[in-house]
C-alpha atoms as a PDB file:
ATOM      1  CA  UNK A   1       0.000   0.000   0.000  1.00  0.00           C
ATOM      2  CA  UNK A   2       2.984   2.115   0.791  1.00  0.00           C
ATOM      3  CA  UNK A   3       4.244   2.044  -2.472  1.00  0.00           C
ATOM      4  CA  UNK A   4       1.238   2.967  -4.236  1.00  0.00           C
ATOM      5  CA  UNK A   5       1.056   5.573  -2.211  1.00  0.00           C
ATOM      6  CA  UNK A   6       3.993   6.713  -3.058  1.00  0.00           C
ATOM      7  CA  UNK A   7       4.135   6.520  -6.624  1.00  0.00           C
ATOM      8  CA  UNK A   8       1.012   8.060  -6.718  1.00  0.00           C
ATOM      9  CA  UNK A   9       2.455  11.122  -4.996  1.00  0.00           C
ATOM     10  CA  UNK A  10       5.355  11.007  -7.545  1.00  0.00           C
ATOM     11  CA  UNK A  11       3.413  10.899 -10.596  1.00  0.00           C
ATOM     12  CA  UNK A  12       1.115  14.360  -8.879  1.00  0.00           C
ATOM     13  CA  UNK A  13       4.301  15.994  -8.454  1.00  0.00           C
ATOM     14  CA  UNK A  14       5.740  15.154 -11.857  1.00  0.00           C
ATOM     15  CA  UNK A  15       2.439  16.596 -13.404  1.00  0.00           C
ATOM     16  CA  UNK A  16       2.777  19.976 -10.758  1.00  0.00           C
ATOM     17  CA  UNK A  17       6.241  20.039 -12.532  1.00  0.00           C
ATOM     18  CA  UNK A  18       5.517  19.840 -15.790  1.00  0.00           C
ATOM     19  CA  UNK A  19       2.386  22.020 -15.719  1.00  0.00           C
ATOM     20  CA  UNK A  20       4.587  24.575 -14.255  1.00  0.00           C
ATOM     21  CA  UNK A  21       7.325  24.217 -16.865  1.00  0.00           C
ATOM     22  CA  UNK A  22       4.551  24.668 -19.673  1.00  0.00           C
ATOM     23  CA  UNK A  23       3.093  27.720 -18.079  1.00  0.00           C
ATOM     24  CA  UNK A  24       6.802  29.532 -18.323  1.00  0.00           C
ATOM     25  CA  UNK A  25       7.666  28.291 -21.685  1.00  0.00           C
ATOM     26  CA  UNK A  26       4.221  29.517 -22.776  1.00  0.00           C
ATOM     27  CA  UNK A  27       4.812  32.696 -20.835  1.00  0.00           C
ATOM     28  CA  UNK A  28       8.298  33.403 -22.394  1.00  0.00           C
ATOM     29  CA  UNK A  29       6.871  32.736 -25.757  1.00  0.00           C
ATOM     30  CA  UNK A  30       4.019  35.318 -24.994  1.00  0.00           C
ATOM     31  CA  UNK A  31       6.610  38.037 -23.731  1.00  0.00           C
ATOM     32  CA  UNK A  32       8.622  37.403 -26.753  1.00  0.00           C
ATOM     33  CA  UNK A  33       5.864  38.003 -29.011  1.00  0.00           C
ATOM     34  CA  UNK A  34       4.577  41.297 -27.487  1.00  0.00           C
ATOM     35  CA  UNK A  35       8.281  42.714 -27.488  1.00  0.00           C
ATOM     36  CA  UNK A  36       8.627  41.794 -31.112  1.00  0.00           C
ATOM     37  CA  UNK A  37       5.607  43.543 -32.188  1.00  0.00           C
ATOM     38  CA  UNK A  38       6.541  46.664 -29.820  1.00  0.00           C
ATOM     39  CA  UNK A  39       9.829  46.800 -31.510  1.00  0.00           C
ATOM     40  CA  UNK A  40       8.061  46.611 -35.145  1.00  0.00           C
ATOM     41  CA  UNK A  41       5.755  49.678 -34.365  1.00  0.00           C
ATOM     42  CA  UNK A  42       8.274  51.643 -32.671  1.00  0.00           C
ATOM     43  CA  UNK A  43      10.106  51.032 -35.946  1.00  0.00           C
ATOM     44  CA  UNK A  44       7.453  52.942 -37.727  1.00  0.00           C
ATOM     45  CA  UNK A  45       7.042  55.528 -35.177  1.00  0.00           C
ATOM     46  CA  UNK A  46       7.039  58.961 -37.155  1.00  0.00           C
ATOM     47  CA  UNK A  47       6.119  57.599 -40.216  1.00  0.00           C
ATOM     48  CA  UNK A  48       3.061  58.221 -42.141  1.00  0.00           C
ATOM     49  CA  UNK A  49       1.843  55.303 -44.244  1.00  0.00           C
ATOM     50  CA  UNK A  50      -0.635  57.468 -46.055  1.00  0.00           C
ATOM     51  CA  UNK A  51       2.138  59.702 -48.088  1.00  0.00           C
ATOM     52  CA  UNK A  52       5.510  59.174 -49.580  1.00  0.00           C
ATOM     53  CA  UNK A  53       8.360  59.146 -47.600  1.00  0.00           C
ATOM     54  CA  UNK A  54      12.146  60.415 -48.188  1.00  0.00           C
ATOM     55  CA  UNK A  55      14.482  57.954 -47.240  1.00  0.00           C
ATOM     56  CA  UNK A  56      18.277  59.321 -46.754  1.00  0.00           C
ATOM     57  CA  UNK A  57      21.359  56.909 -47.051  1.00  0.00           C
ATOM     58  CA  UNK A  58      24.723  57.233 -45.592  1.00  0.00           C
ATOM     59  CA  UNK A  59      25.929  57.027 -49.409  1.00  0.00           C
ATOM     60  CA  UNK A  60      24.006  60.409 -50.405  1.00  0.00           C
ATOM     61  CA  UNK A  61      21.232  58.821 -52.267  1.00  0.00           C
ATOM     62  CA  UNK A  62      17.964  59.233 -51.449  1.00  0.00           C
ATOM     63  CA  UNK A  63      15.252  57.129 -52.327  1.00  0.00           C
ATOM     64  CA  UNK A  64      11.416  58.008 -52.439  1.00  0.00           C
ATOM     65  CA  UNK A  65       8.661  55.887 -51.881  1.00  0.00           C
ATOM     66  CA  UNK A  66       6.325  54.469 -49.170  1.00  0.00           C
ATOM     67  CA  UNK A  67       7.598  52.823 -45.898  1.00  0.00           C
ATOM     68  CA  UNK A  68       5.590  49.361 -45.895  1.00  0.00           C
ATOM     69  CA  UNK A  69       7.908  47.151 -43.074  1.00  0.00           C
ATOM     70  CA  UNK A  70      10.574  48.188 -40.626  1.00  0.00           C
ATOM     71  CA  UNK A  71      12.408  46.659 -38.358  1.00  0.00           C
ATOM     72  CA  UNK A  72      15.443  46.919 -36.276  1.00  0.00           C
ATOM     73  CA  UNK A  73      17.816  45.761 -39.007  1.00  0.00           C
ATOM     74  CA  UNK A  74      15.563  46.953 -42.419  1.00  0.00           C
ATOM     75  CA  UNK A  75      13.256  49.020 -44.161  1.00  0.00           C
ATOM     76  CA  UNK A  76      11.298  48.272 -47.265  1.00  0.00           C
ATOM     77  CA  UNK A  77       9.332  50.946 -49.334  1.00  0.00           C
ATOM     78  CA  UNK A  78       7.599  50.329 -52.517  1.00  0.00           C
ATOM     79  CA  UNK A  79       6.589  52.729 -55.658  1.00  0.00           C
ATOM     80  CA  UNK A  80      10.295  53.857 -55.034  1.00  0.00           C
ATOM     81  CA  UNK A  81      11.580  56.799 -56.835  1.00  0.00           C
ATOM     82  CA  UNK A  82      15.476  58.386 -57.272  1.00  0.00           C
ATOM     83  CA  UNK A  83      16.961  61.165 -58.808  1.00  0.00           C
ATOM     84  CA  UNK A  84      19.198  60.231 -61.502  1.00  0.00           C
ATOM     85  CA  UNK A  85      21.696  62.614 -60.845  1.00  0.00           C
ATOM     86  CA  UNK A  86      22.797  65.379 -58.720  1.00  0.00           C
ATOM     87  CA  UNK A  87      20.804  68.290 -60.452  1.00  0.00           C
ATOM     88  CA  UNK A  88      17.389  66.624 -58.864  1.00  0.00           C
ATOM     89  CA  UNK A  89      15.976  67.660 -62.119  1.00  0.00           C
ATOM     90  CA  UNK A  90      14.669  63.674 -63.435  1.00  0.00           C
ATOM     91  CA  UNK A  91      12.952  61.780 -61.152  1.00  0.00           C
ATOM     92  CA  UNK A  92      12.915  58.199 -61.874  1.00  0.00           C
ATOM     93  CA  UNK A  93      11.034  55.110 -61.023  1.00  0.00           C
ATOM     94  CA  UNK A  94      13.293  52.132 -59.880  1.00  0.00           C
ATOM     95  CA  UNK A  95      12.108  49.185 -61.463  1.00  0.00           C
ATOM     96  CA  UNK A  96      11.346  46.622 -58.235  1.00  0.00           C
ATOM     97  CA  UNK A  97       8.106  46.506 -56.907  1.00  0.00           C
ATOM     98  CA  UNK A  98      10.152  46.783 -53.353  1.00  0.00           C
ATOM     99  CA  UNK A  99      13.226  47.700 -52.279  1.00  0.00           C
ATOM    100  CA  UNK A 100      14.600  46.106 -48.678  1.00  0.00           C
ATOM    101  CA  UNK A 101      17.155  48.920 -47.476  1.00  0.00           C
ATOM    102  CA  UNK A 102      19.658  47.783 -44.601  1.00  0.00           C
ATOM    103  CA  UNK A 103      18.678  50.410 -41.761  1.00  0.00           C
ATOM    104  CA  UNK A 104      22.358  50.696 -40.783  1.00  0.00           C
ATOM    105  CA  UNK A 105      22.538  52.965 -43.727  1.00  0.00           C
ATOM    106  CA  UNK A 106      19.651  54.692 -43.203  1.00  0.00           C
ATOM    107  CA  UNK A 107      20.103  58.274 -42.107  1.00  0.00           C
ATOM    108  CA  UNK A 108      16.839  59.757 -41.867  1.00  0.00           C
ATOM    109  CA  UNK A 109      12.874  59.369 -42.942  1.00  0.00           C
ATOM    110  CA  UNK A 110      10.970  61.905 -44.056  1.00  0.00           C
ATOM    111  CA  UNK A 111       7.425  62.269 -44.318  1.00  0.00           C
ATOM    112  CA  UNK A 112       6.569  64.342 -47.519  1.00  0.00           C
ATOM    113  CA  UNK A 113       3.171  66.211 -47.740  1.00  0.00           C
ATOM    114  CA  UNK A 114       1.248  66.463 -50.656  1.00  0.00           C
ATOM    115  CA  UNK A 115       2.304  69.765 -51.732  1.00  0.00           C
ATOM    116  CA  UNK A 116       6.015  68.597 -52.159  1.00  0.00           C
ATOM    117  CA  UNK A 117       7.504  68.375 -55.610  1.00  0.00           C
ATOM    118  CA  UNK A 118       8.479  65.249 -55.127  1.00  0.00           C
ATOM    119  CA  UNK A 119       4.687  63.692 -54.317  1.00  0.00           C
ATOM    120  CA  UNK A 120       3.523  65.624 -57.068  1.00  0.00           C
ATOM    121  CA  UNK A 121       5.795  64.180 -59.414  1.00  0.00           C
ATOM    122  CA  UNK A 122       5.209  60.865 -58.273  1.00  0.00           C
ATOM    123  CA  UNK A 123       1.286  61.036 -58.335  1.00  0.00           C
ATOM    124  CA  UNK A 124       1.833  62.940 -61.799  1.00  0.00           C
ATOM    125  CA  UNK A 125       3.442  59.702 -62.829  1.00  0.00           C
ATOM    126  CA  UNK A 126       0.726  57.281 -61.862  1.00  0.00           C
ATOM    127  CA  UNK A 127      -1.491  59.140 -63.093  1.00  0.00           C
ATOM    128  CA  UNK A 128       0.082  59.444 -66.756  1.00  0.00           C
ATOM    129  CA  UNK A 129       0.525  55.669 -66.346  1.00  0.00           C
ATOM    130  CA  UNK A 130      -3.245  54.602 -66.174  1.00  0.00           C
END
């Protein structure tokens, strides 16, 4: 009787145990995955996914376009836009959908508004493309 008695107490403190050690594995997993989405949107803090956006590189280019993922270590935009040479006279339309950009490199965002050359040019060439 003893010894069922006492395997019987094992086996309720082996469940206790592993109950517990789901509850924390579950509970990590849970933190993890709030961080990681907290990190995403401060990522995107300050920009404005309703207008184009000036992106600034640490190799003087700039690219043009809207912001559409961030993260810690990236940005994509798409509809993205460059000057083709230093006179920022001809705008032109890169020919990937996206472009990934390594944020390293990245020096600043801008939001543009809609009164900016820049928008207008791009809407002007959507437009002319329909």
């Amino acid at each position: 009787m003893n010894d069922f008695i006492n395997r019987f107490l094992e086996s309720q403190e082996s469940r206790r145990k592993i109950l517990v050690s789901v509850a924390l594995v579950a509970g990590v997993s849970l933190t993890g995955a709030f961080i990681s989405a907290d990190k995403l949107q401060s990522s995107l803090v300050g920009i404005d996914s309703s207008t184009y956006q000036a992106i600034h590189l640490d190799t003087d280019q700039t690219y043009f376009g809207k912001v559409t993922e961030a993260s810690d270590d990236s940005l994509t935009i798409k509809d993205v836009f460059y000057f083709l040479d230093d006179s920022n006279k001809k705008l032109v339309k890169k020919t990937d959908d996206l472009l990934t950009l390594n944020r390293q490199h990245v020096l600043t965002t801008e939001n543009l508004d809609a009164e900016n050359p820049v928008t207008k040019a791009i809407l002007k060439y959507f437009k002319n493309k329909k």
